[in-house]
N, C-alpha and C. Protein backbone atom coordinates (compact mmCIF):
# COMPACT_ATOMS: atom_id res chain seq x y z
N UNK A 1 22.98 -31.51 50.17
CA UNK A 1 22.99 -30.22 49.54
C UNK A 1 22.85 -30.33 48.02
N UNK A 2 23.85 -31.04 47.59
CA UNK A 2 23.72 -31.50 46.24
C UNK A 2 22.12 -32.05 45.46
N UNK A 3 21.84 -32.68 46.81
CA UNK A 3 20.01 -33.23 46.06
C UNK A 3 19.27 -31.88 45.85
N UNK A 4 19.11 -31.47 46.97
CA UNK A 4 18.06 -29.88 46.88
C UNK A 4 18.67 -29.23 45.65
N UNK A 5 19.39 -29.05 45.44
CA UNK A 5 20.16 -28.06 44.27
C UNK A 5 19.55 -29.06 42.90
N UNK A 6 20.28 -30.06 43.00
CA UNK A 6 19.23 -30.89 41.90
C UNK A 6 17.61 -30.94 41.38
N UNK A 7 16.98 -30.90 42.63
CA UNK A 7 15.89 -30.69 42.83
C UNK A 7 15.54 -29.58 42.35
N UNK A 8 15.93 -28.51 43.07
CA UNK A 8 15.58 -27.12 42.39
C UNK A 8 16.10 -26.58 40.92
N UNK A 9 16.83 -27.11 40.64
CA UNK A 9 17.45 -26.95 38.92
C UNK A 9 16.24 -28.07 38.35
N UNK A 10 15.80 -29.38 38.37
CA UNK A 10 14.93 -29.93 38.12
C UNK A 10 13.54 -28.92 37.50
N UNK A 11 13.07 -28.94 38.90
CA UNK A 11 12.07 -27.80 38.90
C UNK A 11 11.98 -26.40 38.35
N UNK A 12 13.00 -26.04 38.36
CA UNK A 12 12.97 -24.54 37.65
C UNK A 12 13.04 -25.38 35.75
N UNK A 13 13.72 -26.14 35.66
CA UNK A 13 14.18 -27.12 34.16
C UNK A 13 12.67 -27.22 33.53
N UNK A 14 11.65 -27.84 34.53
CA UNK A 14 10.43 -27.97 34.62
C UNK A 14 9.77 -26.58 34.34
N UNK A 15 9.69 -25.94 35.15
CA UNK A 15 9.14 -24.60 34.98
C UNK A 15 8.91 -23.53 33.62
N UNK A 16 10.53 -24.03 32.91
CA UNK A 16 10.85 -22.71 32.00
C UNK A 16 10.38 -24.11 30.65
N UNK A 17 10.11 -25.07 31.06
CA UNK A 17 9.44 -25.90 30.00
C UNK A 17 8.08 -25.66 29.80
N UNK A 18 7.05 -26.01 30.92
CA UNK A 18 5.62 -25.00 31.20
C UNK A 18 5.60 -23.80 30.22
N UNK A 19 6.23 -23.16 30.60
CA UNK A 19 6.20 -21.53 29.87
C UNK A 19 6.64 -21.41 28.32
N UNK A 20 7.70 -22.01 28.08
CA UNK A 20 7.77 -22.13 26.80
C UNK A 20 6.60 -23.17 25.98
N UNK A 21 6.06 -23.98 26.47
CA UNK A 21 4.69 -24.57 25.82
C UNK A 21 3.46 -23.78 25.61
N UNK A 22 3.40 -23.18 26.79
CA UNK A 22 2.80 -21.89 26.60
C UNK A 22 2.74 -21.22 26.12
N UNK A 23 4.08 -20.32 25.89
CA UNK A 23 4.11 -19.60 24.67
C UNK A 23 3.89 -19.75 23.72
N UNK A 24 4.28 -20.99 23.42
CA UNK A 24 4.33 -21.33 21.81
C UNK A 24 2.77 -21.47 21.32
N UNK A 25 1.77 -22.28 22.76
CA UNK A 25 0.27 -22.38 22.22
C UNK A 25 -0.26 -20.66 22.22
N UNK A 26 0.23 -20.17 22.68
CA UNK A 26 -0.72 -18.52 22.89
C UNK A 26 -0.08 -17.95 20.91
N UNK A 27 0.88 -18.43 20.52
CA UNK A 27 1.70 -17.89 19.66
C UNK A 27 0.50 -18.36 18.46
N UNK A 28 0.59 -19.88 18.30
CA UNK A 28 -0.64 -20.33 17.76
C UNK A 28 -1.68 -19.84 17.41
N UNK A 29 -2.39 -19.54 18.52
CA UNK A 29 -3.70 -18.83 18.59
C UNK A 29 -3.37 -17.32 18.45
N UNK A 30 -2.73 -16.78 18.32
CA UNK A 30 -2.48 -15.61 17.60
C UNK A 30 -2.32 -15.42 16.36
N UNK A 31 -1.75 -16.21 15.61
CA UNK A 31 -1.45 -16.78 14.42
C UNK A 31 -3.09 -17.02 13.52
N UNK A 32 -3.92 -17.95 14.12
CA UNK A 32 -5.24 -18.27 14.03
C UNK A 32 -5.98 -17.28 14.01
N UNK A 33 -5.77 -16.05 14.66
CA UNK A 33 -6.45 -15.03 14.97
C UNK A 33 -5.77 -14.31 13.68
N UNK A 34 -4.75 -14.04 13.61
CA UNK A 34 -4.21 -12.91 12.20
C UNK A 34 -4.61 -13.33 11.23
N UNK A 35 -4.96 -15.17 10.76
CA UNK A 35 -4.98 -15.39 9.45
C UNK A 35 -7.02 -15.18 9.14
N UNK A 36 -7.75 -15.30 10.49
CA UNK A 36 -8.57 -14.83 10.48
C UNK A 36 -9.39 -13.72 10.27
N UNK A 37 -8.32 -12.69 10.68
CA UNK A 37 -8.65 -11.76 10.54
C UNK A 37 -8.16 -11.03 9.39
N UNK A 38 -7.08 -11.80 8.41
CA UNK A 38 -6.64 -10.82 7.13
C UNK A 38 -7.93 -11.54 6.12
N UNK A 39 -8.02 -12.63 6.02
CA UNK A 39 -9.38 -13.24 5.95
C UNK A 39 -10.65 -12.48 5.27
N UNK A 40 -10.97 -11.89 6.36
CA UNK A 40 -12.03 -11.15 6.65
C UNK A 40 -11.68 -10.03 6.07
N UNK A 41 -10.62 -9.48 6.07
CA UNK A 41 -10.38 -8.29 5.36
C UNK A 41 -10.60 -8.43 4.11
N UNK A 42 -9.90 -9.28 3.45
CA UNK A 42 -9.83 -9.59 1.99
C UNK A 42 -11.65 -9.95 1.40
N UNK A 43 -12.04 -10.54 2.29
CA UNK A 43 -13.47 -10.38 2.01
C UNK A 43 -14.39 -9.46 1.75
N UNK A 44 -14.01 -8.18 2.91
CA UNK A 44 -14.74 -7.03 2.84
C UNK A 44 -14.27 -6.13 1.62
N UNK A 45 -13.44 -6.28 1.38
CA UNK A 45 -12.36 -5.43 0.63
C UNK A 45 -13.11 -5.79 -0.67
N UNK A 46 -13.88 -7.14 -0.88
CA UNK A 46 -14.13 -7.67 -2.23
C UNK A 46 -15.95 -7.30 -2.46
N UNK A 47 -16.32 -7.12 -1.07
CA UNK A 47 -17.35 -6.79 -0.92
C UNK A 47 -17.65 -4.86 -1.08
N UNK A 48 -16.66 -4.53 -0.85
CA UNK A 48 -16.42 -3.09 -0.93
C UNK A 48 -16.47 -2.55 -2.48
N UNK A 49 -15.52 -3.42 -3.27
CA UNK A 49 -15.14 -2.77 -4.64
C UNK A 49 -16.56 -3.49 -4.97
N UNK A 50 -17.51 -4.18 -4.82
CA UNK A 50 -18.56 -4.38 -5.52
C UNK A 50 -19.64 -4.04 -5.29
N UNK A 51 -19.98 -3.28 -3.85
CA UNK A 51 -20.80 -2.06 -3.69
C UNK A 51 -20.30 -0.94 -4.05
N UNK A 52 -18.41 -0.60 -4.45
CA UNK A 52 -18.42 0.69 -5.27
C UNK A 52 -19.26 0.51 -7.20
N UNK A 53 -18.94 -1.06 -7.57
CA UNK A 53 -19.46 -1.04 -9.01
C UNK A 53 -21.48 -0.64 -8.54
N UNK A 54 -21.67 -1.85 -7.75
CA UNK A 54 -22.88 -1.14 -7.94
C UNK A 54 -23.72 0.22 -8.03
N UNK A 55 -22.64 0.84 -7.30
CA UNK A 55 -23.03 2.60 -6.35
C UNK A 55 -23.17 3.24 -8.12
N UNK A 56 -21.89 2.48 -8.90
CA UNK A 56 -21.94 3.75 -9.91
C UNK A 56 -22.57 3.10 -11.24
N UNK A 57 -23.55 1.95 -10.91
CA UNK A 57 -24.19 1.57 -11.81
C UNK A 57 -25.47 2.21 -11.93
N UNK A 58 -25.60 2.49 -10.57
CA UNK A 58 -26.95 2.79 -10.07
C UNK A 58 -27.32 4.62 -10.14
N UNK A 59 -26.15 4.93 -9.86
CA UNK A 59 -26.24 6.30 -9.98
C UNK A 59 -26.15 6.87 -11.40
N UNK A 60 -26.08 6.43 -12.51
CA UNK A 60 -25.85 7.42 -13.86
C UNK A 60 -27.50 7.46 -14.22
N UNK A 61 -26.55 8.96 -14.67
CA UNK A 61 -28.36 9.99 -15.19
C UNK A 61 -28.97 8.97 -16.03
N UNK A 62 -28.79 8.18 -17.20
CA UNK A 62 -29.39 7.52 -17.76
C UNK A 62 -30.78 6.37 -17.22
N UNK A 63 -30.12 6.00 -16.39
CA UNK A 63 -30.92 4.92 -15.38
C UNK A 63 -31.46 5.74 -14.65
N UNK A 64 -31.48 6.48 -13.77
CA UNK A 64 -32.37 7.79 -13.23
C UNK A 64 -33.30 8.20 -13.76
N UNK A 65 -33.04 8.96 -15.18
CA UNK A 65 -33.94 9.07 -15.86
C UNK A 65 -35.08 8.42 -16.48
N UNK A 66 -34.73 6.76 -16.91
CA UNK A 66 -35.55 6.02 -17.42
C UNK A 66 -36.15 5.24 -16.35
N UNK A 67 -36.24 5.22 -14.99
CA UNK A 67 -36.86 5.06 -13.78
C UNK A 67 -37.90 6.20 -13.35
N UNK A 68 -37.40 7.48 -14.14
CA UNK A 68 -38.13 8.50 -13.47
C UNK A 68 -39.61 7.93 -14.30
N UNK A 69 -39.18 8.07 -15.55
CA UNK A 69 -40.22 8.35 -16.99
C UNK A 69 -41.31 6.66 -16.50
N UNK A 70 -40.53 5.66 -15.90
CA UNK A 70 -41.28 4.57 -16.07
C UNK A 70 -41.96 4.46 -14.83
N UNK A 71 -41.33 4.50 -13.65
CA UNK A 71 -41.85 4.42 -12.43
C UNK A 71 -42.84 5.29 -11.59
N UNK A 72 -42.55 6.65 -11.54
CA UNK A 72 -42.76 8.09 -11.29
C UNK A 72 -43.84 8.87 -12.28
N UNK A 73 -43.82 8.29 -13.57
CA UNK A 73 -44.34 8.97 -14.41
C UNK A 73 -44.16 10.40 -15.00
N UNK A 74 -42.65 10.72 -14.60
CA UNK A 74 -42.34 11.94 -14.93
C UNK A 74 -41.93 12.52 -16.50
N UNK A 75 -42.36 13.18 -16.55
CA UNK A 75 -41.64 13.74 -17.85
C UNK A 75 -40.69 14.78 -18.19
N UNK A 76 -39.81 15.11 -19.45
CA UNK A 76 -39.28 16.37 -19.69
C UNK A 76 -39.84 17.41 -19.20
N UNK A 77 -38.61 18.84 -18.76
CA UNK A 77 -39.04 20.26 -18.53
C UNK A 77 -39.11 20.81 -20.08
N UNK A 78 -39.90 21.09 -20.36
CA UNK A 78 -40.18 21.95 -21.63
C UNK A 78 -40.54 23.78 -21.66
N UNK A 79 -40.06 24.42 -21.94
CA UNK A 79 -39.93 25.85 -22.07
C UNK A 79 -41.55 26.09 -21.85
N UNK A 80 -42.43 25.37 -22.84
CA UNK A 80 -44.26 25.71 -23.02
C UNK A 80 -44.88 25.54 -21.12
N UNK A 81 -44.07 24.25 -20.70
CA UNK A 81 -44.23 23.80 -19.59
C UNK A 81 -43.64 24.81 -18.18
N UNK A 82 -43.08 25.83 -18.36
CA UNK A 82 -42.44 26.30 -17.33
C UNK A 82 -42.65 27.75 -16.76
N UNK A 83 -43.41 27.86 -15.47
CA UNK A 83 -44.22 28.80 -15.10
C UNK A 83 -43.05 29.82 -14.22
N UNK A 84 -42.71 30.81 -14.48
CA UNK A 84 -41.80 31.58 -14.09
C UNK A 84 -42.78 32.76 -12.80
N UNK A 85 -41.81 33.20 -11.75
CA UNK A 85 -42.79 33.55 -10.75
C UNK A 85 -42.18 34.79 -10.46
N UNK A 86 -42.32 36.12 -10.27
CA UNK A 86 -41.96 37.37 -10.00
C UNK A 86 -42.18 38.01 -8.69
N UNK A 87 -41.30 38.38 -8.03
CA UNK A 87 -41.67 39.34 -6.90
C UNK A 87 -42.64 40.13 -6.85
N UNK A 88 -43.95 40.24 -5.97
CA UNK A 88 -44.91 41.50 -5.93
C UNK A 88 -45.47 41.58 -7.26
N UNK A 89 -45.05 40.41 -8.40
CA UNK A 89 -46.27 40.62 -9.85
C UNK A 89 -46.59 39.71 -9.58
N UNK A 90 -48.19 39.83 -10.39
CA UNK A 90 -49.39 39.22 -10.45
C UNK A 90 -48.96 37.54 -11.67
């Protein structure tokens, strides 16, 4: 009686050893996975604030404007330049 009881305390001794190795590797790889993934955050995050500098480099009237005049060939609205249009007049 005494052996089987041994036996089975053995085995279960065994068992809850399995599982706690287990745990601890799944714990690991979770771990691997969070530092991966804050990681990646901190990356985007750096990638973010430097498509916000670009967004507002790119957007001021100044640079707009001197793209229009060089690229586009556009010029100033001038008062001489500006054809006004009336309802039902000629």
């Amino acid at each position: 009686m005494t052996g089987r009881l041994n036996f089975l305390l053995t085995a279960l001794l065994v068992g809850c050893a399995l599982s706690l190795v287990n745990a601890q590797y799944q714990a690991r790889e979770l771990f691997i996975e969070l530092e991966r993934a804050q990681s990646l955050g901190r990356q985007l995050d750096v990638e973010w604030a430097q498509l916000q500098l670009d967004q507002s480099t790119l957007g001021k009237n100044a640079r707009i404007e001197m793209i229009a005049r060089r690229d586009l060939n556009m010029i100033s609205l001038t008062p001489q330049r500006t054809q006004y249009l009336t309802v039902g007049g000629k």
